[in-house]
N, C-alpha and C. Protein backbone atom coordinates (compact mmCIF):
# COMPACT_ATOMS: atom_id res chain seq x y z
N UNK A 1 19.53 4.50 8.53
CA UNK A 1 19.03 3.92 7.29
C UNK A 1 17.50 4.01 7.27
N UNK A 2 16.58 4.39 5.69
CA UNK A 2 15.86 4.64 6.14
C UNK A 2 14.72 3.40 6.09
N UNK A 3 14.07 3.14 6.64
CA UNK A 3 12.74 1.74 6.82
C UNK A 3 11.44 2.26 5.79
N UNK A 4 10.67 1.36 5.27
CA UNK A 4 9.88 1.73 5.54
C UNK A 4 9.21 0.02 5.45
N UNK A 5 8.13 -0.01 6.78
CA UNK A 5 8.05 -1.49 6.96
C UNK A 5 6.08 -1.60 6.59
N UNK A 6 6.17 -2.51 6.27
CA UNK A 6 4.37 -3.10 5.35
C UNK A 6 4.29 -3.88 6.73
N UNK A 7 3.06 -3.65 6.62
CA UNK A 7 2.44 -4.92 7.94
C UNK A 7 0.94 -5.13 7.71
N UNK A 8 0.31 -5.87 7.91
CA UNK A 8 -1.22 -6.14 7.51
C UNK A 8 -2.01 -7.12 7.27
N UNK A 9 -0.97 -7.77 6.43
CA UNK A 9 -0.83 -8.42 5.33
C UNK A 9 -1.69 -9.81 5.97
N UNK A 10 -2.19 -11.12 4.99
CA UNK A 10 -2.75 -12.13 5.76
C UNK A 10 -3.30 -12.66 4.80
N UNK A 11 -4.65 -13.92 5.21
CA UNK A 11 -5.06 -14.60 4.24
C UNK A 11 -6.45 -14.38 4.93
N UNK A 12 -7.72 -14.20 3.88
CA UNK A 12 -8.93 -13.23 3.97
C UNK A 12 -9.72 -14.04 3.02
N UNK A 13 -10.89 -14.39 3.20
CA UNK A 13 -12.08 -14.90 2.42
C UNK A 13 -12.46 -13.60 1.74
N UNK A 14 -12.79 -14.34 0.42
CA UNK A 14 -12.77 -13.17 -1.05
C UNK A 14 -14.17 -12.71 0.02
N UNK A 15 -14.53 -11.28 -0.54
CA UNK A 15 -15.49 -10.27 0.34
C UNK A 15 -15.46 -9.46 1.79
N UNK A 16 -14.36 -10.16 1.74
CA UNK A 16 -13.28 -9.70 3.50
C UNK A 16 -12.65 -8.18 2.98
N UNK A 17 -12.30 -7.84 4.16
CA UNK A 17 -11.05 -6.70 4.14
C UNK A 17 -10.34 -7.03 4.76
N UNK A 18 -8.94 -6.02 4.81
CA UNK A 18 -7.71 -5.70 5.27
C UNK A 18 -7.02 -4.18 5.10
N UNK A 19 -6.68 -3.86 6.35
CA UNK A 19 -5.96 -2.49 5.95
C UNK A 19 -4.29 -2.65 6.49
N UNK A 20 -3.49 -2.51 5.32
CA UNK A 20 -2.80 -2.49 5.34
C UNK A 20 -1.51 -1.12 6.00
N UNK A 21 -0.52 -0.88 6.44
CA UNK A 21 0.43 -0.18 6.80
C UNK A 21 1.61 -0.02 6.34
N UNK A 22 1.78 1.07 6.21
CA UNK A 22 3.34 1.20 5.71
C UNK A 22 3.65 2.27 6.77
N UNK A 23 4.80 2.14 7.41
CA UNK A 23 5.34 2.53 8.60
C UNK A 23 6.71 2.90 8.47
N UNK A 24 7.30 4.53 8.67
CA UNK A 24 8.43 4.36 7.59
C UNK A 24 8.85 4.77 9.53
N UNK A 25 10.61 5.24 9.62
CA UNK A 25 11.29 4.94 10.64
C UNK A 25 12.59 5.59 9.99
N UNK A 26 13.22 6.71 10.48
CA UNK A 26 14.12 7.69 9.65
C UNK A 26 13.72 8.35 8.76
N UNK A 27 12.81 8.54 8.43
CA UNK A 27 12.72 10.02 7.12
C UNK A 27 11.47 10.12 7.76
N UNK A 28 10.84 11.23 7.31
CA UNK A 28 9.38 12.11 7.76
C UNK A 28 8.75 11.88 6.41
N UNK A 29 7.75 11.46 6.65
CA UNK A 29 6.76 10.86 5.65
C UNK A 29 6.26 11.92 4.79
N UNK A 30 5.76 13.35 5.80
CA UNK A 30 4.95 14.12 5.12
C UNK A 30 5.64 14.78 4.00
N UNK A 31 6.37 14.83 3.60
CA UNK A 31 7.49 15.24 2.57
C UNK A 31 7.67 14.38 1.01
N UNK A 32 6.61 12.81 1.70
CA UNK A 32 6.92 12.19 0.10
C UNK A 32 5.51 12.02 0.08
N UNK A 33 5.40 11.66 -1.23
CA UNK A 33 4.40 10.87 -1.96
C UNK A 33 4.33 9.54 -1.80
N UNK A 34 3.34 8.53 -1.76
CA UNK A 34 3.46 7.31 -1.28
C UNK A 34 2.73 6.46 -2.11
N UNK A 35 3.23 5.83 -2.37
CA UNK A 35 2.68 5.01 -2.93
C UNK A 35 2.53 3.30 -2.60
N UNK A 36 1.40 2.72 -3.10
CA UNK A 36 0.77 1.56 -3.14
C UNK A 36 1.26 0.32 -4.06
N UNK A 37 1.98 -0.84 -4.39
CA UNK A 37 2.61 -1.50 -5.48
C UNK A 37 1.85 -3.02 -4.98
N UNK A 38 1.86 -3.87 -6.13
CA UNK A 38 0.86 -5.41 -5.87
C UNK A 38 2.24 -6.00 -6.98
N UNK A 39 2.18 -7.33 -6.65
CA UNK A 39 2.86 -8.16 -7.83
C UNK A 39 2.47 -9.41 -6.80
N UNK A 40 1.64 -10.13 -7.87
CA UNK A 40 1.04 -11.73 -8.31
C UNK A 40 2.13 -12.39 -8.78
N UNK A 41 2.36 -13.59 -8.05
CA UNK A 41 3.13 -14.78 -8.67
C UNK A 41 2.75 -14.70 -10.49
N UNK A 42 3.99 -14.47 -10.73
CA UNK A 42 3.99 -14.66 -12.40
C UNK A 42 3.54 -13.35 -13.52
N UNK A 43 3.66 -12.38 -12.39
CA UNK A 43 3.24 -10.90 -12.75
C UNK A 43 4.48 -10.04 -12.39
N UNK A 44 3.73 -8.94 -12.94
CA UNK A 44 4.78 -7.85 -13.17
C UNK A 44 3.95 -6.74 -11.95
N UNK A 45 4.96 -6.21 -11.32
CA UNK A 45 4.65 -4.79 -10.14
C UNK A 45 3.49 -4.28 -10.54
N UNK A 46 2.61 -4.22 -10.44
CA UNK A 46 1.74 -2.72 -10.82
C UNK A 46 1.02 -1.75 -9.55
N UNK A 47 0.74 -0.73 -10.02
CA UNK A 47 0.14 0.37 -9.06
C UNK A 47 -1.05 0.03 -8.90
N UNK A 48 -0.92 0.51 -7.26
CA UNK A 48 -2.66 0.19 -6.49
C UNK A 48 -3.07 1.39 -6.72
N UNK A 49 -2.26 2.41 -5.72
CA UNK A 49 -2.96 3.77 -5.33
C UNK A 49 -1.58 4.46 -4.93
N UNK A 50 -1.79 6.00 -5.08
CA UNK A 50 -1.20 6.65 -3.90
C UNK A 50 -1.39 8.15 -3.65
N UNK A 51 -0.65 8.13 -2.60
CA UNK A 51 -1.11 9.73 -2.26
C UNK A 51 -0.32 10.80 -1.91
N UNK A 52 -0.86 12.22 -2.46
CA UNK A 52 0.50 13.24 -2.10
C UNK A 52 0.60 13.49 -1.36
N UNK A 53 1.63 14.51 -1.28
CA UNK A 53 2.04 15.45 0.46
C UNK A 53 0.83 16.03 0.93
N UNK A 54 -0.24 16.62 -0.23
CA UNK A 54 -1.60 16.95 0.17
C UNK A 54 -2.71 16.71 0.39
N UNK A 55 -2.36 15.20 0.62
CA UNK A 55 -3.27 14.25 0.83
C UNK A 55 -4.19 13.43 -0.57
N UNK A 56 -4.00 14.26 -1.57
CA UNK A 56 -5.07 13.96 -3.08
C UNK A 56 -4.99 12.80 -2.84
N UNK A 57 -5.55 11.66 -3.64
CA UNK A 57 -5.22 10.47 -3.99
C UNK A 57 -5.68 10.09 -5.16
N UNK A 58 -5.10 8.66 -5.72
CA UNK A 58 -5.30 7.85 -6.81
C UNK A 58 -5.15 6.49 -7.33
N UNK A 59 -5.87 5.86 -7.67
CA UNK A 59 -5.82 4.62 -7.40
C UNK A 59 -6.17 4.23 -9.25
N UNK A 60 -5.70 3.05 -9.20
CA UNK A 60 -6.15 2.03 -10.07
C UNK A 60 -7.41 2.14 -10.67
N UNK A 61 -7.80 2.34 -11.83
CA UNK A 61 -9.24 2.57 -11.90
C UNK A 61 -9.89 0.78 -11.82
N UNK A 62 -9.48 0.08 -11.94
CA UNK A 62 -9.82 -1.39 -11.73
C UNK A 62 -10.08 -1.32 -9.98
N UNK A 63 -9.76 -0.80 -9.21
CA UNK A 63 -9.67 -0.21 -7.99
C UNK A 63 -10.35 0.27 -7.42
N UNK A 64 -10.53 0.86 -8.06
CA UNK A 64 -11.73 2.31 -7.46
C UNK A 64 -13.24 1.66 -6.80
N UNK A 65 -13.63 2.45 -5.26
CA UNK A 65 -14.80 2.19 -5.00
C UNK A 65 -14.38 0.79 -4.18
N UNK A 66 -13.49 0.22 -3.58
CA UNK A 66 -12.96 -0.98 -2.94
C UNK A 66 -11.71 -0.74 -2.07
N UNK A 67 -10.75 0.59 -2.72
CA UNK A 67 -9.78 0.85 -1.74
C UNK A 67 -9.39 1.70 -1.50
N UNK A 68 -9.01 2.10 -0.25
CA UNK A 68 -8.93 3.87 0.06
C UNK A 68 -7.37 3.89 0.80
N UNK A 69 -6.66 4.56 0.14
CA UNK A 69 -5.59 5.24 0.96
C UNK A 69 -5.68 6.44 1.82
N UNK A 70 -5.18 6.43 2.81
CA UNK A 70 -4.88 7.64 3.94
C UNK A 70 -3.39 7.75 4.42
N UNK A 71 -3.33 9.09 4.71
CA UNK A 71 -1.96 8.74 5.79
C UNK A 71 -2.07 9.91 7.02
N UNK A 72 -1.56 9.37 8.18
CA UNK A 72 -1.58 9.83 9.45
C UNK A 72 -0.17 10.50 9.30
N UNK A 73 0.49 11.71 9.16
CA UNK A 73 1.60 12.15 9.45
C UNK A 73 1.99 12.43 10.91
N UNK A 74 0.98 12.41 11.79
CA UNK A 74 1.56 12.18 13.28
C UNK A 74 2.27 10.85 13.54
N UNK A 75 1.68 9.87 12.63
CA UNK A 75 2.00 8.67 13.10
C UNK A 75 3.31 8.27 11.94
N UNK A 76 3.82 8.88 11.05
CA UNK A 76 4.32 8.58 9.89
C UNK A 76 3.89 7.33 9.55
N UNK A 77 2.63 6.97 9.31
CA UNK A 77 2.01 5.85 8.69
C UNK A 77 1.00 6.41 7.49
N UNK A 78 1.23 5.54 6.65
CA UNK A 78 -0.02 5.47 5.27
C UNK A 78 -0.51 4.07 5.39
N UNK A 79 -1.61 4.19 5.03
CA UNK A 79 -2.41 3.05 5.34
C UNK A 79 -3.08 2.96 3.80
N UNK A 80 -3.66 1.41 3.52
CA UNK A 80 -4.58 0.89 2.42
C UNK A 80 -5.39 0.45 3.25
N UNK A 81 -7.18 0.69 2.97
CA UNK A 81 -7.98 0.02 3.26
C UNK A 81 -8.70 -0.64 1.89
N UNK A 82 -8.38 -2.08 2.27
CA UNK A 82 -8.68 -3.07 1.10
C UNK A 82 -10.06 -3.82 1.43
N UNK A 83 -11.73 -3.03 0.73
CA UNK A 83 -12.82 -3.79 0.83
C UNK A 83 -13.12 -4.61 -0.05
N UNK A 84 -14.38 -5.54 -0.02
CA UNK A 84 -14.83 -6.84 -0.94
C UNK A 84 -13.69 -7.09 -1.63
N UNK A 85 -12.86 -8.12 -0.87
CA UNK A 85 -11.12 -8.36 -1.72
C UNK A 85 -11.93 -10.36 -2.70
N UNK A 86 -11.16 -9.51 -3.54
CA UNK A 86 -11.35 -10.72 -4.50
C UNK A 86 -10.25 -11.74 -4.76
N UNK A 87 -9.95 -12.65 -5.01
CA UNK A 87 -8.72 -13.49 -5.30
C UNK A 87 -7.94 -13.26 -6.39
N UNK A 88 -7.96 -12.39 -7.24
CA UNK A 88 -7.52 -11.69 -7.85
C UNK A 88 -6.42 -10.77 -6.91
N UNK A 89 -6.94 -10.16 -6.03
CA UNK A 89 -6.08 -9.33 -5.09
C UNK A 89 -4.89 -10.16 -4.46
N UNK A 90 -4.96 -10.98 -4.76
CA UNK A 90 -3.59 -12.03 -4.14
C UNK A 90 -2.61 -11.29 -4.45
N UNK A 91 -1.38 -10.82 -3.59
CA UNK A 91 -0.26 -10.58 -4.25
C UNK A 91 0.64 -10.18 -2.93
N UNK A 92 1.44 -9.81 -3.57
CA UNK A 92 2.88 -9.32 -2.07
C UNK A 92 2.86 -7.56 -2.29
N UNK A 93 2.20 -6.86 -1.26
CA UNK A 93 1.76 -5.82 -1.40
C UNK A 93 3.06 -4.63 -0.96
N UNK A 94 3.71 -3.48 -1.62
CA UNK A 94 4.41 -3.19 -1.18
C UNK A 94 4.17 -1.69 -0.97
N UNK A 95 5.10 -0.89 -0.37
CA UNK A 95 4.79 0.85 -0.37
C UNK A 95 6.38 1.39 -0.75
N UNK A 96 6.13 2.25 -1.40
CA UNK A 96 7.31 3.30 -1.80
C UNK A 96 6.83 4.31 -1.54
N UNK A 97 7.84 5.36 -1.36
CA UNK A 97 7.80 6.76 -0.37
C UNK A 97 9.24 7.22 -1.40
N UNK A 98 8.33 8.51 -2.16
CA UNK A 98 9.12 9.04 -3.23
C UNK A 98 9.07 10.98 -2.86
N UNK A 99 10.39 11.36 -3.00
CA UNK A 99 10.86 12.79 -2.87
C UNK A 99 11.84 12.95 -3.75
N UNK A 100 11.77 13.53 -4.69
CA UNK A 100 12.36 14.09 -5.38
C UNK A 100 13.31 13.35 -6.34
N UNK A 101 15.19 13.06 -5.57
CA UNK A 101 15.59 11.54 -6.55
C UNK A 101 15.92 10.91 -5.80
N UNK A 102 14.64 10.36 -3.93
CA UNK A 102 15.00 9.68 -3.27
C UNK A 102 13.57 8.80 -3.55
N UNK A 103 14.12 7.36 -3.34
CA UNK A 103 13.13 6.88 -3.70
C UNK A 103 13.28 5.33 -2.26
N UNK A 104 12.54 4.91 -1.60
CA UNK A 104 12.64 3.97 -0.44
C UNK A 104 11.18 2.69 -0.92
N UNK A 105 11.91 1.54 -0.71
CA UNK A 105 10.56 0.39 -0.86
C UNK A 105 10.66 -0.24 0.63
N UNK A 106 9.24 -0.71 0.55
CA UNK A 106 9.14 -1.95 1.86
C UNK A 106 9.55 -2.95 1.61
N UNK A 107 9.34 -3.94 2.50
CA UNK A 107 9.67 -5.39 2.28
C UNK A 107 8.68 -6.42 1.51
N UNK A 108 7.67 -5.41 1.31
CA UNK A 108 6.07 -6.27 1.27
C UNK A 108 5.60 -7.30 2.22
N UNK A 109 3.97 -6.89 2.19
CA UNK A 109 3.48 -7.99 3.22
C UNK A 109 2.55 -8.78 1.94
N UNK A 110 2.15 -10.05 2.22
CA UNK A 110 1.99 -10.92 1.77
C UNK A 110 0.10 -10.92 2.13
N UNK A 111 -0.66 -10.67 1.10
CA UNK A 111 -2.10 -10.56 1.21
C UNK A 111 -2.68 -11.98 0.41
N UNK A 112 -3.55 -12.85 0.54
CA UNK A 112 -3.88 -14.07 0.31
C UNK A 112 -5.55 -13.69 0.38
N UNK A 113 -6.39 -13.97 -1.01
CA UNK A 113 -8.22 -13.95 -0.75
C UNK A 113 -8.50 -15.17 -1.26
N UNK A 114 -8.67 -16.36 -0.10
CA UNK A 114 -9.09 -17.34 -1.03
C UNK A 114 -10.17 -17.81 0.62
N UNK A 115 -11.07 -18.95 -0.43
CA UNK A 115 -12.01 -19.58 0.74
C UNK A 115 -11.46 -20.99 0.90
C-alpha cells in the first residue's frame, strides 16, 4: 500500500521557519508530481506549491519569496521550506503525489504560528 507520510509539522513564533517532509514508502517519487495542500480550521484545501518530475516549481503567488519546495529522489522525499511564517499559515499541511490517474495524500502534519 502506498504511504506517503508529512512530518515537520509544529508550533513556531510568526517570523520562524519550518521545513516540512513528505516521505512516500511504495511508489518511486520521481515519476509524480507533488504537490503542497494547507486547510485552516473553517477553510477550504488550497494549494501551497508543487513540483514536477523536472524539478520546475510553483507556488501560490500569496507565497512566493517565503517558500521553497525541493525534492531529493535518492531519498524519495519532497520537502517545503516555510520562511517568516505568519499566523495566517496555521493550517494541517498535506502532500499529494500525482501520476497520471493515480493520485496518493498524506495524513497531514499540523503547523501552528502563533506567539
Amino acid at each position: 500500500q502506498v504511504q506517503l507520510v508529512e512530518s515537520g509539522g509544529g508550533l513556531v513564533q510568526p517570523g520562524g521557519s519550518l521545513r516540512l517532509s513528505c516521505a512516500a514508502s511504495r511508489v518511486t517519487l520521481d515519476y509524480y508530481a507533488i504537490g503542497w495542500f494547507r486547510q485552516a480550521p473553517g477553510k477550504e484545501r488550497e494549494g501551497v506549491s508543487c513540483i514536477s518530475t523536472d524539478g520546475s516549481a510553483y507556488y501560490a503567488d500569496s507565497l512566493k519569496g517565503r517558500f521553497t519546495i525541493s525534492r531529493d529522489n535518492g531519498k524519495n522525499t519532497v520537502y517545503l521550506q516555510m520562511n517568516s511564517l505568519k499566523p495566517e499559515d496555521t493550517a494541517v499541511y498535506y502532500c499529494n503525489a500525482e501520476y497520471g490517474s493515480s493520485s496518493y495524500w498524506g495524513q497531514g502534519t499540523q503547523v501552528t504560528v502563533s506567539s
